[in-house]
Protein backbone atom coordinates (compact mmCIF):
# COMPACT_ATOMS: atom_id res chain seq x y z
CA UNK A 1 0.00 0.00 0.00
CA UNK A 2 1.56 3.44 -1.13
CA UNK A 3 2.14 5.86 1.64
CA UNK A 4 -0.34 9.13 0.79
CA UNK A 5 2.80 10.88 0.10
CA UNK A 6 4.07 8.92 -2.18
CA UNK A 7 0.80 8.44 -3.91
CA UNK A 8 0.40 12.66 -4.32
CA UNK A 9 3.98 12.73 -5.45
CA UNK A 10 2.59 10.51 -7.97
CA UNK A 11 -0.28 11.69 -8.54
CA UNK A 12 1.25 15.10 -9.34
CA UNK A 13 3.41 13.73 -11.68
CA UNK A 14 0.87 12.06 -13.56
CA UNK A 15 -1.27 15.57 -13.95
CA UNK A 16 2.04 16.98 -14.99
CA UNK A 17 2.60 14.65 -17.67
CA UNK A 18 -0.72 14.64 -19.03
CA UNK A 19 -1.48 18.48 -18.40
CA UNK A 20 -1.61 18.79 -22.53
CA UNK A 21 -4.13 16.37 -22.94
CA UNK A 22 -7.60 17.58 -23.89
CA UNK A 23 -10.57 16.38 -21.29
CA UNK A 24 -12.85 14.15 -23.63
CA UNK A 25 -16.65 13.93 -24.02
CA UNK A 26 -18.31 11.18 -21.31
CA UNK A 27 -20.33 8.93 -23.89
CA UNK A 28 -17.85 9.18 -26.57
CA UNK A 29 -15.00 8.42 -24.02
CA UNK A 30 -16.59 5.23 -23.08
CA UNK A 31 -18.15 4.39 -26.27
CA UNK A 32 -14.74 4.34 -27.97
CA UNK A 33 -13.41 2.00 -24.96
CA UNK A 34 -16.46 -0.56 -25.08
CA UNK A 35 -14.47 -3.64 -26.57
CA UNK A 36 -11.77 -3.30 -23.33
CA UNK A 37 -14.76 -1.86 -21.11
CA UNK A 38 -15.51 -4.76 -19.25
CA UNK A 39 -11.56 -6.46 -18.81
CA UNK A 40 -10.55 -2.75 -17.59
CA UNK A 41 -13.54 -2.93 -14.93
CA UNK A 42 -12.51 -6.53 -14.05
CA UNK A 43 -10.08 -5.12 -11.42
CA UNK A 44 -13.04 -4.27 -9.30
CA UNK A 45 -14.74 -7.88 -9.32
CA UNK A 46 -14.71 -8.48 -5.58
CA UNK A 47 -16.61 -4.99 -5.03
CA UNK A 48 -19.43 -6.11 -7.76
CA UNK A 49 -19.48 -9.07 -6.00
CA UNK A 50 -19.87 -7.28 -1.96
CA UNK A 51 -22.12 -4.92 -4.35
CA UNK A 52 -24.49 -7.68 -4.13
CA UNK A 53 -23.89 -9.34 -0.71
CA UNK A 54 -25.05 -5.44 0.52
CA UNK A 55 -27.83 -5.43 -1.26
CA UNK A 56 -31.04 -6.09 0.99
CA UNK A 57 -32.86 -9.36 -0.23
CA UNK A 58 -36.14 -7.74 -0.03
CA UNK A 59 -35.49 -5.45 -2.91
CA UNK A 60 -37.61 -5.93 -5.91
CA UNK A 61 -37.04 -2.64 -7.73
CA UNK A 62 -33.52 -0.89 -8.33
CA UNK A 63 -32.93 1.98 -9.78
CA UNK A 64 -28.87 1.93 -11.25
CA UNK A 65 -27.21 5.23 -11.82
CA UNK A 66 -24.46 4.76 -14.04
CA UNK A 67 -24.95 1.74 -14.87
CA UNK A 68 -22.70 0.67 -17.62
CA UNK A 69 -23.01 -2.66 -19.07
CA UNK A 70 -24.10 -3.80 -15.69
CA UNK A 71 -21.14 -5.24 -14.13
CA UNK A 72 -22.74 -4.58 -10.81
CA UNK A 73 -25.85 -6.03 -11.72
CA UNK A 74 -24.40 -9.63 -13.44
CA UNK A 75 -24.03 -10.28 -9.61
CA UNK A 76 -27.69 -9.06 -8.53
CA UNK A 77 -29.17 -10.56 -10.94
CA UNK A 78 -27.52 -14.02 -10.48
CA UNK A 79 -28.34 -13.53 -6.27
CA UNK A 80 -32.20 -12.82 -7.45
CA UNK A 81 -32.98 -13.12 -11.30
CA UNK A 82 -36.51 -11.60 -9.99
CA UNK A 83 -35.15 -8.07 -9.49
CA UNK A 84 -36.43 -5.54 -11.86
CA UNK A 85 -34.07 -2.71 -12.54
CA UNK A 86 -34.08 0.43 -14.82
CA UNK A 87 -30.74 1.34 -15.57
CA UNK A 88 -29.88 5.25 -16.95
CA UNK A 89 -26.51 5.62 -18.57
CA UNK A 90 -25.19 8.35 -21.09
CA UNK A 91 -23.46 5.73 -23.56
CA UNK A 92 -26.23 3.99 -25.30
CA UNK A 93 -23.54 1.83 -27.21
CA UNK A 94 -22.97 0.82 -22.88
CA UNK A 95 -26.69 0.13 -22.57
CA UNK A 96 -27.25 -1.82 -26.14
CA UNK A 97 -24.37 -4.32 -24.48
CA UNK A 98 -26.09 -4.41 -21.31
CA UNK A 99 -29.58 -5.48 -22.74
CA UNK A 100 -27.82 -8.29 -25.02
CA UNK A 101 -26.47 -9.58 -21.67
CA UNK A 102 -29.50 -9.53 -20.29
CA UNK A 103 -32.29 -9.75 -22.84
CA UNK A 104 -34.11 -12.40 -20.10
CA UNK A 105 -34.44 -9.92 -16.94
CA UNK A 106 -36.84 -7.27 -16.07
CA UNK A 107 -35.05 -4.85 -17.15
CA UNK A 108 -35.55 -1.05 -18.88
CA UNK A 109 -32.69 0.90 -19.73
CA UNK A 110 -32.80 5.01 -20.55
CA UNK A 111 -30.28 6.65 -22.06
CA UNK A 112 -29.77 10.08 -20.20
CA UNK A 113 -27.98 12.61 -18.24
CA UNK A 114 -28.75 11.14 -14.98
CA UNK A 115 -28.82 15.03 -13.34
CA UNK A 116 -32.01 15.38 -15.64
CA UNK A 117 -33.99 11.61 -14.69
CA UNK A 118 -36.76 12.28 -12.65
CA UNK A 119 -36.50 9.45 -10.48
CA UNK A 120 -39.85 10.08 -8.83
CA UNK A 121 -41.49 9.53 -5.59
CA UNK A 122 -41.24 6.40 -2.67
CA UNK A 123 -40.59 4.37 -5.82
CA UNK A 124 -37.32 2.62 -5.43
CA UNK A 125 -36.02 -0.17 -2.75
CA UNK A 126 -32.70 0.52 -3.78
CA UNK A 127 -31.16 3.10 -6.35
CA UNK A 128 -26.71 2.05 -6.72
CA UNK A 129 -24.20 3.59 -8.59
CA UNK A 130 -20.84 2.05 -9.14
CA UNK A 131 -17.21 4.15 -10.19
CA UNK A 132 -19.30 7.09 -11.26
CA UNK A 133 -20.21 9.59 -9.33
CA UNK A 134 -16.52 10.97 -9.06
CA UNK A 135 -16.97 12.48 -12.24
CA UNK A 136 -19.11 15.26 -10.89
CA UNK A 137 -18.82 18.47 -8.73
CA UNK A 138 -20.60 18.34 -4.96
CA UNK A 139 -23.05 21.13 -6.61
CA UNK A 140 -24.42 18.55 -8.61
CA UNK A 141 -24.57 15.58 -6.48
CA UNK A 142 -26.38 17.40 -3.92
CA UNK A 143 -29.07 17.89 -5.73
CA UNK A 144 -28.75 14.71 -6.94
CA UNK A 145 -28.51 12.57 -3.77
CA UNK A 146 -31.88 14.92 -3.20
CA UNK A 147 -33.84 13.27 -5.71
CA UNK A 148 -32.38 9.74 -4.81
CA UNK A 149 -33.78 10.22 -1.19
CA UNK A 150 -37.24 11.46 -2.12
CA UNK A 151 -37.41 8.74 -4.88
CA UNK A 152 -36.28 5.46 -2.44
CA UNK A 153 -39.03 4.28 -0.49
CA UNK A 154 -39.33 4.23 3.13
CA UNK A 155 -36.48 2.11 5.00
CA UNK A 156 -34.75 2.06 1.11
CA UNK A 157 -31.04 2.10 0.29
CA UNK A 158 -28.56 4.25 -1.80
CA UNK A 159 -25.54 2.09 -2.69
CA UNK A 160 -22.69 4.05 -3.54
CA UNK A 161 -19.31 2.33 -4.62
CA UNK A 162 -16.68 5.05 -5.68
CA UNK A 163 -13.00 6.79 -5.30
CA UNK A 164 -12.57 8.56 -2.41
CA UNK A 165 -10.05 11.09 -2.42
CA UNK A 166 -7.26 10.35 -0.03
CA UNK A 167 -7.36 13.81 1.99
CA UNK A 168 -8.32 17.16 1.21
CA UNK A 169 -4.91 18.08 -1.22
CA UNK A 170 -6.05 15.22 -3.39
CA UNK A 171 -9.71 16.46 -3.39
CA UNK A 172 -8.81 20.28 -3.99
CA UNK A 173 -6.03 19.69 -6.86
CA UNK A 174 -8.04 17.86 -8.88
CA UNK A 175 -10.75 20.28 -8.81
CA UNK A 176 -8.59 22.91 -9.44
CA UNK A 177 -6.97 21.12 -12.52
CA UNK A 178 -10.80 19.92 -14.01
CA UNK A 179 -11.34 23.99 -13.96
CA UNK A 180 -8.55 24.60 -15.16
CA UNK A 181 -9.05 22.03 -18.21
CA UNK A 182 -12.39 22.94 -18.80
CA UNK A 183 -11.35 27.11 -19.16
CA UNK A 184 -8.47 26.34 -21.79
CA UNK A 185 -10.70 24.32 -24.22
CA UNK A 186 -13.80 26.60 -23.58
CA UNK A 187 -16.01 23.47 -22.39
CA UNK A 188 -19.76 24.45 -21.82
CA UNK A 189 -20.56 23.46 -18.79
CA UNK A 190 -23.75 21.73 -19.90
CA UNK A 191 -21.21 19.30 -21.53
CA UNK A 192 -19.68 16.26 -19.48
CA UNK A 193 -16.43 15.28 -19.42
CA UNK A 194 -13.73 12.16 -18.33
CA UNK A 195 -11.98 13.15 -15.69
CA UNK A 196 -11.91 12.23 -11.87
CA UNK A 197 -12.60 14.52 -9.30
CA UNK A 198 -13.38 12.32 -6.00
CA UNK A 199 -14.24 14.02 -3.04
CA UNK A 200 -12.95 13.15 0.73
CA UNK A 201 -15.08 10.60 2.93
CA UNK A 202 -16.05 13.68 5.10
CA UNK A 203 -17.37 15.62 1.99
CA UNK A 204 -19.55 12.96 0.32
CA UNK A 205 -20.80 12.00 3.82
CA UNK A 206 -21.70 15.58 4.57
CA UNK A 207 -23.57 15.53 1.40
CA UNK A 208 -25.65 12.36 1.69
CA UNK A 209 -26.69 13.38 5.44
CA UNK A 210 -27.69 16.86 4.14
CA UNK A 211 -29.69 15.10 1.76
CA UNK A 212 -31.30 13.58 4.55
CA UNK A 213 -29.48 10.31 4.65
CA UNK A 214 -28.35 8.03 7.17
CA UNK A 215 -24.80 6.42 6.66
CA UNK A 216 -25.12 2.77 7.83
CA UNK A 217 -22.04 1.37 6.99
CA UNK A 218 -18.81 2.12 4.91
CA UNK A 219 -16.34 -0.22 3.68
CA UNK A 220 -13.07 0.28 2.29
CA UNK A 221 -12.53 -2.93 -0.40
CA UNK A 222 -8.66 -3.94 -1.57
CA UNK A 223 -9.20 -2.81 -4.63
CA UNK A 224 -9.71 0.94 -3.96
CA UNK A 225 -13.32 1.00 -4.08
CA UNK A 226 -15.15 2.93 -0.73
CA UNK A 227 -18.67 1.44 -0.65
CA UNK A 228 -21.21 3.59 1.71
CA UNK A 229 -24.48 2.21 2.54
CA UNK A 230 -26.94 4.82 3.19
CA UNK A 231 -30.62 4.45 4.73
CA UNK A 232 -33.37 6.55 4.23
CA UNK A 233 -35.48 6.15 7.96
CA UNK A 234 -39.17 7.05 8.52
């Protein structure tokens, strides 16, 4: 396990070395990468798997945020096949593998900004979202996490796997860098773009309990993932 200094020295370096590259478009970054998608993701097969251990048996309908070609969700589905999930996702080249996968589940995918889905009211046992949330600025996510609270029913679950920025030097130079990027090629800021920007444990907690969560439980997986259970109560 790096020490966190040597993992900023690193990191530094890296943002050094790549501080001509142009920030790329989110659907077109992923669509381009959909052959290697799923070996890339691999490295995270032990959090899929927990993924589903966490998920509450009683759930019947998930909302997935995110979702990919469901990497998350070939383990819920093969815990309970009877789940019925909608699954919103920006890359519809993501979502057309995704339904080939799993042509024989109750599933519905959309293919949206998930800012803009309107995930409604009490409707949801459990909405998850795996590795991609740290794309996004707290602005947005509180708003966000908002919607998920009002849309999970009563005694529901938000299942959030994600980075978590190391400390608060991690959090703030990669911020300041995504700004930065986004100034010198004159991004809009309606557009989205690849690039992490992870906040600290304290941060996303702060914003999932002014949302009006409860955190239940947070694990820190091997393979860099931070999974945070949290509850929405009467």
């Amino acid at each position: 396990m790096k020490s966190q200094e040597k993992y900023l020295q690193d990191l530094k370096q890296w943002l050094h070395d790549t501080s001509d590259s142009p920030l790329e478009e989110m659907a077109d970054f992923f669509s381009k990468r959909l052959d290697s998608y799923e070996e890339h993701m691999s490295v995270w097969e032990k959090s899929y798997q927990l993924f589903a251990e966490l998920l509450p048996f009683k759930c019947r309908e998930i909302l997935d945020l995110g979702c990919g070609t469901g990497l998350e969700l070939d383990h819920i589905w093969q815990k309970n096949p009877a789940i019925h999930v909608t699954g919103v996702d920006l890359c519809q080249s993501m979502l057309d593998k995704l339904l080939e996968k799993h042509s024989d589940k109750h599933l519905v995918t959309v293919c949206q900004d998930y800012f803009q889905y309107h995930p409604g009211y009490e409707k949801w046992d459990a909405v998850i979202s795996f590795e991609s949330l740290h794309h996004f600025l707290p602005e947005r996510k509180k708003e966000l996490y908002r919607k998920i609270y009002h849309g999970l029913k009563t005694g529901g679950v938000f299942i959030l796997g994600d980075y978590i920025a190391c400390c608060d030097e991690e959090e703030e130079l990669l911020r300041n860098v995504y700004l930065e990027k986004r100034k010198q090629y004159l991004i809009p800021d309606n557009q989205f773009v690849h690039f992490d920007i992870p906040l600290t444990l304290e941060h996303e907690s702060s914003l999932l309990q002014d949302a009006g969560f409860t955190i239940a439980k947070v694990l820190d997986n091997p393979d860099g993932v931070t999974i945070m259970i949290s509850e929405k109560g009467d």
